[in-house]
Protein backbone atom coordinates (compact mmCIF):
# COMPACT_ATOMS: atom_id res chain seq x y z
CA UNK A 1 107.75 -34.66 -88.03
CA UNK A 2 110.91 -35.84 -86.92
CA UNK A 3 113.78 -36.59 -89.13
CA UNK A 4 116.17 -38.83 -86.91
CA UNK A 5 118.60 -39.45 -90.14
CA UNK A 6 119.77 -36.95 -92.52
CA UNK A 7 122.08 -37.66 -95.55
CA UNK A 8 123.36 -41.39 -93.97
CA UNK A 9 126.34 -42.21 -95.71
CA UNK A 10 128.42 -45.53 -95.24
CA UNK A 11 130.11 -48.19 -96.10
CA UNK A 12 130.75 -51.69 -95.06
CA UNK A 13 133.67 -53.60 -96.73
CA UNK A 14 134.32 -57.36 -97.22
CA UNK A 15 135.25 -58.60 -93.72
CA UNK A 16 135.61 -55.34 -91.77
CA UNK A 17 134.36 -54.34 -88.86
CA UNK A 18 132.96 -50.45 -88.73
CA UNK A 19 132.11 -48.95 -85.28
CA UNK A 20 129.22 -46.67 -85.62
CA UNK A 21 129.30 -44.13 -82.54
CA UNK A 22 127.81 -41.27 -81.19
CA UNK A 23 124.90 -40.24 -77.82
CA UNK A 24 122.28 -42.11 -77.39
CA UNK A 25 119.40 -40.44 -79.53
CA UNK A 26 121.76 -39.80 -82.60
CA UNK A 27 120.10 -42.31 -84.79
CA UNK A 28 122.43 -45.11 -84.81
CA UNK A 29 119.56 -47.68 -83.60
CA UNK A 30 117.23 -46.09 -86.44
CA UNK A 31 120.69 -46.71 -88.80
CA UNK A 32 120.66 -50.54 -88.24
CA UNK A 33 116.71 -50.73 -88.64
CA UNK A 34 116.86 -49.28 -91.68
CA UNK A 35 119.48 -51.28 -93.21
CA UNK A 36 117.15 -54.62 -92.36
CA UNK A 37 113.93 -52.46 -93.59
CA UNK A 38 112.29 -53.00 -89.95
CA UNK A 39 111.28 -49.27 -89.97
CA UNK A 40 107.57 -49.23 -88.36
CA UNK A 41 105.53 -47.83 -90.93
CA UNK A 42 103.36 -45.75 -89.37
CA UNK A 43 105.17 -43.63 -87.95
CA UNK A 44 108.52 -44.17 -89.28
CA UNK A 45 109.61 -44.06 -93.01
CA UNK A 46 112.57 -43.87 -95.18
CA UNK A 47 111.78 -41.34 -97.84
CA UNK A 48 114.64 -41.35 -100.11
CA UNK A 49 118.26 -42.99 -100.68
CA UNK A 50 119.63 -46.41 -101.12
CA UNK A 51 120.77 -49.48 -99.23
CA UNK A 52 123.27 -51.48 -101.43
CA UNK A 53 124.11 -54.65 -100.68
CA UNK A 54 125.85 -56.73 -102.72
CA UNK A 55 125.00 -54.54 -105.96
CA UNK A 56 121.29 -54.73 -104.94
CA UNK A 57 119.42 -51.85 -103.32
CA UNK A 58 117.15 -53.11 -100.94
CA UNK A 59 114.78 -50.61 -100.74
CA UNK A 60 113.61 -51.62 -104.29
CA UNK A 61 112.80 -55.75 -102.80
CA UNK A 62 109.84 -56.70 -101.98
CA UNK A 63 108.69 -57.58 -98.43
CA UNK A 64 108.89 -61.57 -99.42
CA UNK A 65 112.46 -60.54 -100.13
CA UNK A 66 113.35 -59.12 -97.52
CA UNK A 67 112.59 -62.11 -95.19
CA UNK A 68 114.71 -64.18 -96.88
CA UNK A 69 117.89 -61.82 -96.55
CA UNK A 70 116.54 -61.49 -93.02
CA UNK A 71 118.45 -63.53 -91.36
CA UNK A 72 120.41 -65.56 -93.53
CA UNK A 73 122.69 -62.86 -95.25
CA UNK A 74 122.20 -59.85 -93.29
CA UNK A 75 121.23 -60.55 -89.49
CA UNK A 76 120.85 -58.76 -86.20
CA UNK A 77 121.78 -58.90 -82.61
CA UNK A 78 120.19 -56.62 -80.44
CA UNK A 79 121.04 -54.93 -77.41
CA UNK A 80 118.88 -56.67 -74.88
CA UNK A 81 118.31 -60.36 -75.49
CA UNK A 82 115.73 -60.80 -73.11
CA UNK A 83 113.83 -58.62 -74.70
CA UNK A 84 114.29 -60.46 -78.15
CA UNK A 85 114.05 -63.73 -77.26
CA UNK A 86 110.11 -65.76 -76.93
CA UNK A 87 109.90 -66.45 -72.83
CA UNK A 88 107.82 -68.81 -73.65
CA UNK A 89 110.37 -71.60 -76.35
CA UNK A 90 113.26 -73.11 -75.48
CA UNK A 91 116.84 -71.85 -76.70
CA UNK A 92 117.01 -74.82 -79.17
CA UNK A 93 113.56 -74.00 -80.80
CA UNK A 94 114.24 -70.60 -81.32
CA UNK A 95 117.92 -71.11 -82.44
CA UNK A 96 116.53 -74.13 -84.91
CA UNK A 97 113.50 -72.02 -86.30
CA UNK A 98 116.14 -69.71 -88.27
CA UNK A 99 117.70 -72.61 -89.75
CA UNK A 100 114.87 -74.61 -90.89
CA UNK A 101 113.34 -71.35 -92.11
CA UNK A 102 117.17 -70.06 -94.15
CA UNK A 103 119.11 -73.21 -94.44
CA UNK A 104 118.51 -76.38 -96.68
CA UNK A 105 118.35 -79.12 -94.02
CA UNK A 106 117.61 -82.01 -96.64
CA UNK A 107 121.42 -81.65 -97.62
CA UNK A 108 122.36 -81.80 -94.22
CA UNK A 109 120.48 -84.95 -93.41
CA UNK A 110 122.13 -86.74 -96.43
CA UNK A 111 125.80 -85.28 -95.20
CA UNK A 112 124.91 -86.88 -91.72
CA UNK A 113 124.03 -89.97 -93.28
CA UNK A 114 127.40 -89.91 -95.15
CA UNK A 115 129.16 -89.32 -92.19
CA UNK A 116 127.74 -92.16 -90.12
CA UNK A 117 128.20 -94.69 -93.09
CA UNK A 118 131.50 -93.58 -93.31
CA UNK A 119 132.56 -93.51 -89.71
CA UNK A 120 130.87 -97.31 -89.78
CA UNK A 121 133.74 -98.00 -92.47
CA UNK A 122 136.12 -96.89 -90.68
CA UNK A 123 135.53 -99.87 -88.02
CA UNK A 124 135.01 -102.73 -90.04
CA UNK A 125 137.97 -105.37 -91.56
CA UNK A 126 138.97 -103.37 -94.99
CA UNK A 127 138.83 -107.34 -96.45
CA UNK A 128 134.95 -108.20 -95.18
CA UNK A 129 132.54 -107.73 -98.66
CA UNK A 130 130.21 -105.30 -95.67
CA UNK A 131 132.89 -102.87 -96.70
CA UNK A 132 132.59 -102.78 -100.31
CA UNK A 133 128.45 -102.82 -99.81
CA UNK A 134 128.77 -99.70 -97.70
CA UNK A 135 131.55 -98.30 -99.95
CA UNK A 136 128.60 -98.14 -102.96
CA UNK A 137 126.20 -96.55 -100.27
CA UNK A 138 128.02 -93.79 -99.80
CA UNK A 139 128.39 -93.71 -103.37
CA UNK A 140 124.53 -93.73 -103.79
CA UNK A 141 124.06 -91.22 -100.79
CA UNK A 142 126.99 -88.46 -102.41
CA UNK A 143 124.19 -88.28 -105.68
CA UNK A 144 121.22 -87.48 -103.53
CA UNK A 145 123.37 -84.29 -102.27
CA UNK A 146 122.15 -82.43 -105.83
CA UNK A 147 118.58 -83.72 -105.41
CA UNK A 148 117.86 -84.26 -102.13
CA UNK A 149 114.36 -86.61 -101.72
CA UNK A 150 111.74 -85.14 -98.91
CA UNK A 151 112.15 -86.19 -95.28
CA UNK A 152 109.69 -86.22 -92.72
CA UNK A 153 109.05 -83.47 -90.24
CA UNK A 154 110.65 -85.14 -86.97
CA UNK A 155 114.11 -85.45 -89.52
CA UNK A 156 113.99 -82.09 -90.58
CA UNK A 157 113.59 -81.27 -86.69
CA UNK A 158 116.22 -83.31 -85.65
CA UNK A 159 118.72 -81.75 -88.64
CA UNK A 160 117.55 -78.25 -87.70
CA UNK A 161 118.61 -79.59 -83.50
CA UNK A 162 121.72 -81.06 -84.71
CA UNK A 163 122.96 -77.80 -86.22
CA UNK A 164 121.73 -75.59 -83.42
CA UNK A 165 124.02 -77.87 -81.27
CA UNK A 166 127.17 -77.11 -83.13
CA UNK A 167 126.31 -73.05 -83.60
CA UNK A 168 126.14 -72.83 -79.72
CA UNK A 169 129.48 -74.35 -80.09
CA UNK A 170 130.60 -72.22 -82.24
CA UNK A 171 129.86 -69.24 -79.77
CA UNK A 172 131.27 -71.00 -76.88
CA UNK A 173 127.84 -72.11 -75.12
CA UNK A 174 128.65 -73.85 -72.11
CA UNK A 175 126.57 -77.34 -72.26
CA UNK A 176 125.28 -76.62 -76.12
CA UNK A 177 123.22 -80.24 -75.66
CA UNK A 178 121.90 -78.84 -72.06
CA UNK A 179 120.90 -74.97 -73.02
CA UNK A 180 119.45 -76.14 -75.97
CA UNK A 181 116.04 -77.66 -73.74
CA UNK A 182 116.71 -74.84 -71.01
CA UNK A 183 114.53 -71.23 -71.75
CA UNK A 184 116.18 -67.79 -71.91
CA UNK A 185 115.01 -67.33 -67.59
CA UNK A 186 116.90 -69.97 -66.93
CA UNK A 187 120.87 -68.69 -68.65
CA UNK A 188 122.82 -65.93 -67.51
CA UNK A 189 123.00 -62.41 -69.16
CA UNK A 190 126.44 -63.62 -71.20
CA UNK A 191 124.87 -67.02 -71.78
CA UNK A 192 121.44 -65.35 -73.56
CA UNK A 193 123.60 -63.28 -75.47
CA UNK A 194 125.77 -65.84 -77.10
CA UNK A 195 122.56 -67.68 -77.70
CA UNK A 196 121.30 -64.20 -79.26
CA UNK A 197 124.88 -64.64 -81.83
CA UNK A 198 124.31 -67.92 -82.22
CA UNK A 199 121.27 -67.58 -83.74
CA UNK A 200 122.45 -64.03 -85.72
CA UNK A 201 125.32 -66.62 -87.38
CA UNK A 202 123.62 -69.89 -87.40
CA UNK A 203 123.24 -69.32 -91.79
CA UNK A 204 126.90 -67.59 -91.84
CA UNK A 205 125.74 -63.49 -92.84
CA UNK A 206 127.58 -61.42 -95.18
CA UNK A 207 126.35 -58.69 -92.92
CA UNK A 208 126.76 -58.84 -89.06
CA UNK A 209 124.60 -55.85 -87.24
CA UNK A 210 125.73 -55.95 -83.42
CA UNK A 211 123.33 -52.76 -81.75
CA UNK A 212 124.83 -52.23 -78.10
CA UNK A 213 125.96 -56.35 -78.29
CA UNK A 214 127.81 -56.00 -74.49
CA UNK A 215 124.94 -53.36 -72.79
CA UNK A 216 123.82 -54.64 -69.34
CA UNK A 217 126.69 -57.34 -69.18
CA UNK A 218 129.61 -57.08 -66.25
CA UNK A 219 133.24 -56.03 -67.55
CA UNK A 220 134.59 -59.37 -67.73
CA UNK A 221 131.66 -60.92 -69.88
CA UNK A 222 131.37 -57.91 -72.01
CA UNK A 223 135.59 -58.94 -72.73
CA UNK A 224 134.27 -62.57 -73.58
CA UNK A 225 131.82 -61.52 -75.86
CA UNK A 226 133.75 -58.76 -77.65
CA UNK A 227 136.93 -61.32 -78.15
CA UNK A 228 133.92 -63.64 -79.60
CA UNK A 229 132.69 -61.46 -82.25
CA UNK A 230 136.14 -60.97 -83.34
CA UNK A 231 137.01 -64.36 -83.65
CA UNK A 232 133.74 -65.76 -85.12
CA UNK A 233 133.90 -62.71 -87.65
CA UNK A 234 136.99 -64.54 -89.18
CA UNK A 235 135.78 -67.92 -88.83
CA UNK A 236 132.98 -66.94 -90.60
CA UNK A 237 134.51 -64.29 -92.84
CA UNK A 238 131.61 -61.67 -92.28
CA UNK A 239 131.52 -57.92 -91.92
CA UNK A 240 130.21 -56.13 -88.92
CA UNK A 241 128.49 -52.98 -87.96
CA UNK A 242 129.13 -52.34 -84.40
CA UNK A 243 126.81 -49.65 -83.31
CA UNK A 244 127.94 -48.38 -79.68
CA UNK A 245 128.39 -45.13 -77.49
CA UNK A 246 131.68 -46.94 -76.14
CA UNK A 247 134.92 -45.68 -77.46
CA UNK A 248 136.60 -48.09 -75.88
CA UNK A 249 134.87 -51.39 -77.64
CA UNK A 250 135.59 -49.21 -81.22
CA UNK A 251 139.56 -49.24 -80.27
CA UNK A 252 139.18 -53.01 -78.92
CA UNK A 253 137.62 -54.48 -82.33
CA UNK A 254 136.93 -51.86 -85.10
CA UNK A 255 138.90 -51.09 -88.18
CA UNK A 256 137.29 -48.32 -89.15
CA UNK A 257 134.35 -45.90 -87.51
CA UNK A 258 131.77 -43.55 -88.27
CA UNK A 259 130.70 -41.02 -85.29
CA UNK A 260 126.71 -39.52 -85.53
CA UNK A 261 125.55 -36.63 -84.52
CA UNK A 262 121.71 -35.32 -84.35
CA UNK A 263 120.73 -37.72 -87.47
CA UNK A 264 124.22 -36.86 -89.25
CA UNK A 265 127.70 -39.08 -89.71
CA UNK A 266 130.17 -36.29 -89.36
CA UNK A 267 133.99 -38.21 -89.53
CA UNK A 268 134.76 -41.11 -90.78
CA UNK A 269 138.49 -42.55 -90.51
CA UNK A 270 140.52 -45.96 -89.68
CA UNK A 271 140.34 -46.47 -86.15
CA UNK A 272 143.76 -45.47 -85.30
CA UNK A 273 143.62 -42.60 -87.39
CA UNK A 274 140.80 -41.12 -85.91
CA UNK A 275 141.88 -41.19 -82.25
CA UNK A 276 145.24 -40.15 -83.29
CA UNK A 277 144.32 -37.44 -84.87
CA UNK A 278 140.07 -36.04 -84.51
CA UNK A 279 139.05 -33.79 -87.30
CA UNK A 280 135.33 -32.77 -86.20
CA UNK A 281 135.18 -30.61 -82.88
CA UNK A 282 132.17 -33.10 -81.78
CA UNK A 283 134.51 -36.09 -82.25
CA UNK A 284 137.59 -34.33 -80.63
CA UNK A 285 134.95 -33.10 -77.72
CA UNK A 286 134.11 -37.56 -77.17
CA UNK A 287 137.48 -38.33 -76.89
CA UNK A 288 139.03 -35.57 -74.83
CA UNK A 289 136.17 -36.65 -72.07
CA UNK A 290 137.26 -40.16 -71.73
CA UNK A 291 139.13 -40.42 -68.24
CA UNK A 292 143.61 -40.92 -68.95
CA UNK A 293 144.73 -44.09 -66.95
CA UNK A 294 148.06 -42.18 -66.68
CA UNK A 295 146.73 -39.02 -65.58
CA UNK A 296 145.54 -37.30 -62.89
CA UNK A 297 142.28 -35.47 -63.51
CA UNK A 298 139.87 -33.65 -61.22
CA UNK A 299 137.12 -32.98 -63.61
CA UNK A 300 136.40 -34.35 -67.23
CA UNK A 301 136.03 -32.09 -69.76
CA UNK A 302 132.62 -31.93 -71.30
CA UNK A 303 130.55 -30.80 -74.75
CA UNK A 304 128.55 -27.61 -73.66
CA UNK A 305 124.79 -27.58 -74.57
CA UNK A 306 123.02 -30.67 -75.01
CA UNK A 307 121.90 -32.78 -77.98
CA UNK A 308 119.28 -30.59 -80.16
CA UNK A 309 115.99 -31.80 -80.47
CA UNK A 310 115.30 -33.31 -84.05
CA UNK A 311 111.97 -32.45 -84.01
CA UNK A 312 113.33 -28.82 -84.43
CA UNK A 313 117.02 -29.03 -85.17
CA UNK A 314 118.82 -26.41 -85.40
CA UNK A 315 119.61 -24.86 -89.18
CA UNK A 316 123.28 -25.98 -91.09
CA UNK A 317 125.11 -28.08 -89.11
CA UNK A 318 123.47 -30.02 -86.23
CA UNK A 319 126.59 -28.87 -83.90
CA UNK A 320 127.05 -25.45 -84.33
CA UNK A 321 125.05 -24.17 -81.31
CA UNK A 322 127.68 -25.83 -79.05
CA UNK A 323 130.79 -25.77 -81.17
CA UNK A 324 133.73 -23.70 -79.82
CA UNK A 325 134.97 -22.66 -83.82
CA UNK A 326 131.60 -22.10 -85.09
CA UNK A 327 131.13 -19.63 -88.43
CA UNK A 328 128.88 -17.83 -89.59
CA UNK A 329 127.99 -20.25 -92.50
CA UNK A 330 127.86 -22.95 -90.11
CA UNK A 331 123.87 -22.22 -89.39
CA UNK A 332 122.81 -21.88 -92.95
CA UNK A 333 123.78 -25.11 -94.65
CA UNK A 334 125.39 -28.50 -93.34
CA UNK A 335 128.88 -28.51 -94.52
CA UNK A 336 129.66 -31.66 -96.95
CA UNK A 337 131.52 -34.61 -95.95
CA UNK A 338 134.69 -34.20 -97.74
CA UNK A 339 137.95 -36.61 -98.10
CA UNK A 340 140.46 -34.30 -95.93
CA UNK A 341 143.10 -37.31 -95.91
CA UNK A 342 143.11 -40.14 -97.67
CA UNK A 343 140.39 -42.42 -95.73
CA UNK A 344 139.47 -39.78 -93.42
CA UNK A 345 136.33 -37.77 -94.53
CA UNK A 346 134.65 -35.19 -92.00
CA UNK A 347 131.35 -32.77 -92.43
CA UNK A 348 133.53 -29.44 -91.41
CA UNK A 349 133.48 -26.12 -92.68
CA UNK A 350 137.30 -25.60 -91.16
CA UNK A 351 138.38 -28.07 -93.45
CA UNK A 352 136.45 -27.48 -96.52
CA UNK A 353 138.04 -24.09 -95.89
CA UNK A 354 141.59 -25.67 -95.60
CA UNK A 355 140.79 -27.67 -98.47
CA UNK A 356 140.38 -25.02 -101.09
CA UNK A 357 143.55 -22.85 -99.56
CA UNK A 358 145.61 -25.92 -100.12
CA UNK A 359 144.36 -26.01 -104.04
């Protein structure tokens, strides 16, 4: 048996972004599944804990449940969006089938009724009786918004393709009335990507998962999409969990981050904080092996060892086989993650040790 999480503990505030970091095979991907409940099961399971969101733990809903958080108020974009989206359905169809499924498109169709009544107002003499006729249709029309009646299928379509239109817009599509009839072959990487957003925000989330959101994309798109998850978090007033093994896209967006090891989150800390000033020898190991612009360096320093296997970890903490400071407690029980500055927790014995000299 393989336990790829152990002890997960985080949190997500009201319009934040958190970074979730760490080598590949630490269990961040397994973090995000579990959040949505899209564990396989066989083989995978989560045996114990919580998932709060908004008061609620998930784990306790029901599968019916789940679906309709799914993608309304928690969604997902994955890492490779030509592996999530159907080869065989235009953008527009697959963009549309999460609204129809999340969103109440009777409301919209009397809104876009509204709006073309009104617009038709706008044009006419404000002395010709047409005015006052439409005036007390719009009237009529603002009442149905409570109780909207039934429309036919091929309105609810066309609602559902109307507001597909203006969430590519919203992620910068180029052509949102084009892509919408074009299939995922047929747009770049950056452009299947956006469509991949577009269809994560298209019911405005609470809860933003991005899992690798800029893997397999050049350096310039990667900048475009990273800007546009910033900007569409505030538009939309969301948080995100940006799970990624690239320090630099956790300085670029993140306001606070979590770094993984073997199954574990070991530090925790504002974003600044924690490059500033590392707590966990695994964390301080990541950052001192990013490459200086300003300096001249012939090798890169490097973690000794390699990543345990979880099948058999080792005993304690996960990291004490290749940690330079290592105790003798360190293999016998994994240190707790305690609050060494305000905001900045780390799973350390040095600093539980510094801890209780400093009481």
């Amino acid at each position: 048996m393989v336990r790829a999480l152990e002890g997960i503990n985080l949190d997500i505030y009201q319009g934040e972004t958190l970074g979730l970091v760490g080598e590949t095979g630490c269990g961040k991907s397994v973090t995000s599944l579990s959040i949505m409940r899209l564990v396989a099961d066989p083989p995978g399971k989560i045996v114990d804990g919580e998932i709060i969101f908004k008061g609620e733990d998930l784990l306790k809903k029901s599968e019916a449940e789940m679906q309709q958080i799914r993608g309304s108020r928690i969604t997902m974009v994955f890492q490779d969006p030509m592996t999530f989206l159907n080869p065989v359905l235009t953008i527009g169809d697959q963009v549309s089938e999460v609204i129809a499924l999340h969103e109440d498109l009777a409301r919209d169709i009397v809104q876009s009724k509204i709006d073309e009544v009104q617009e038709t107002i706008k044009q006419i003499d404000p002395a010709s009786p047409e005015r006052e006729r439409l005036l007390s249709q719009t009237k009529k029309l603002e009442a149905l918004k409570g109780n909207p009646p039934k429309y036919s299928r091929r309105e609810m379509k066309k609602a559902a393709m109307r507001r597909t239109i203006d969430v590519l817009k919203l992620v910068q599509m180029p052509s949102p009335e084009k892509v919408v009839r074009q299939y995922p072959h047929e747009l770049s990487g950056g452009m299947r990507q956006r469509a991949i957003i577009a269809m994560a925000l298209s019911c405005s989330p609470d809860l933003l998962i991005a899992d690798e959101p800029t893997t397999s994309l050049d350096v310039t798109i990667q900048a475009q999409i990273l800007a546009l998850l910033s900007e569409l978090k505030k538009k939309i007033e969301s948080s995100v969990l940006i799970i990624t093994h690239d320090m630099g896209i956790v300085a670029e967006i993140c306001d606070r981050v979590s770094v993984m090891y073997a199954g574990n989150v070991i530090e925790t800390a504002e974003t600044r904080a924690l490059f500033r000033s590392p707590l966990h020898p695994y964390t301080q190991g990541l950052l001192k092996a990013i490459p200086k612009l300003n300096r001249d360096t012939e090798e890169l320093e490097i973690i000794p060892g390699s990543v345990p296997n979880l099948i058999h970890p080792p005993s304690g903490c996960r990291f004490h086989p290749r940690c330079p400071y290592r105790m003798d407690k360190c293999d016998k029980a994994f240190p707790p993650l305690i609050e060494n500055e305000p905001g900045h927790l780390v799973a350390c014995y040095l600093y539980q040790e510094k801890s209780q000299e400093s009481k």
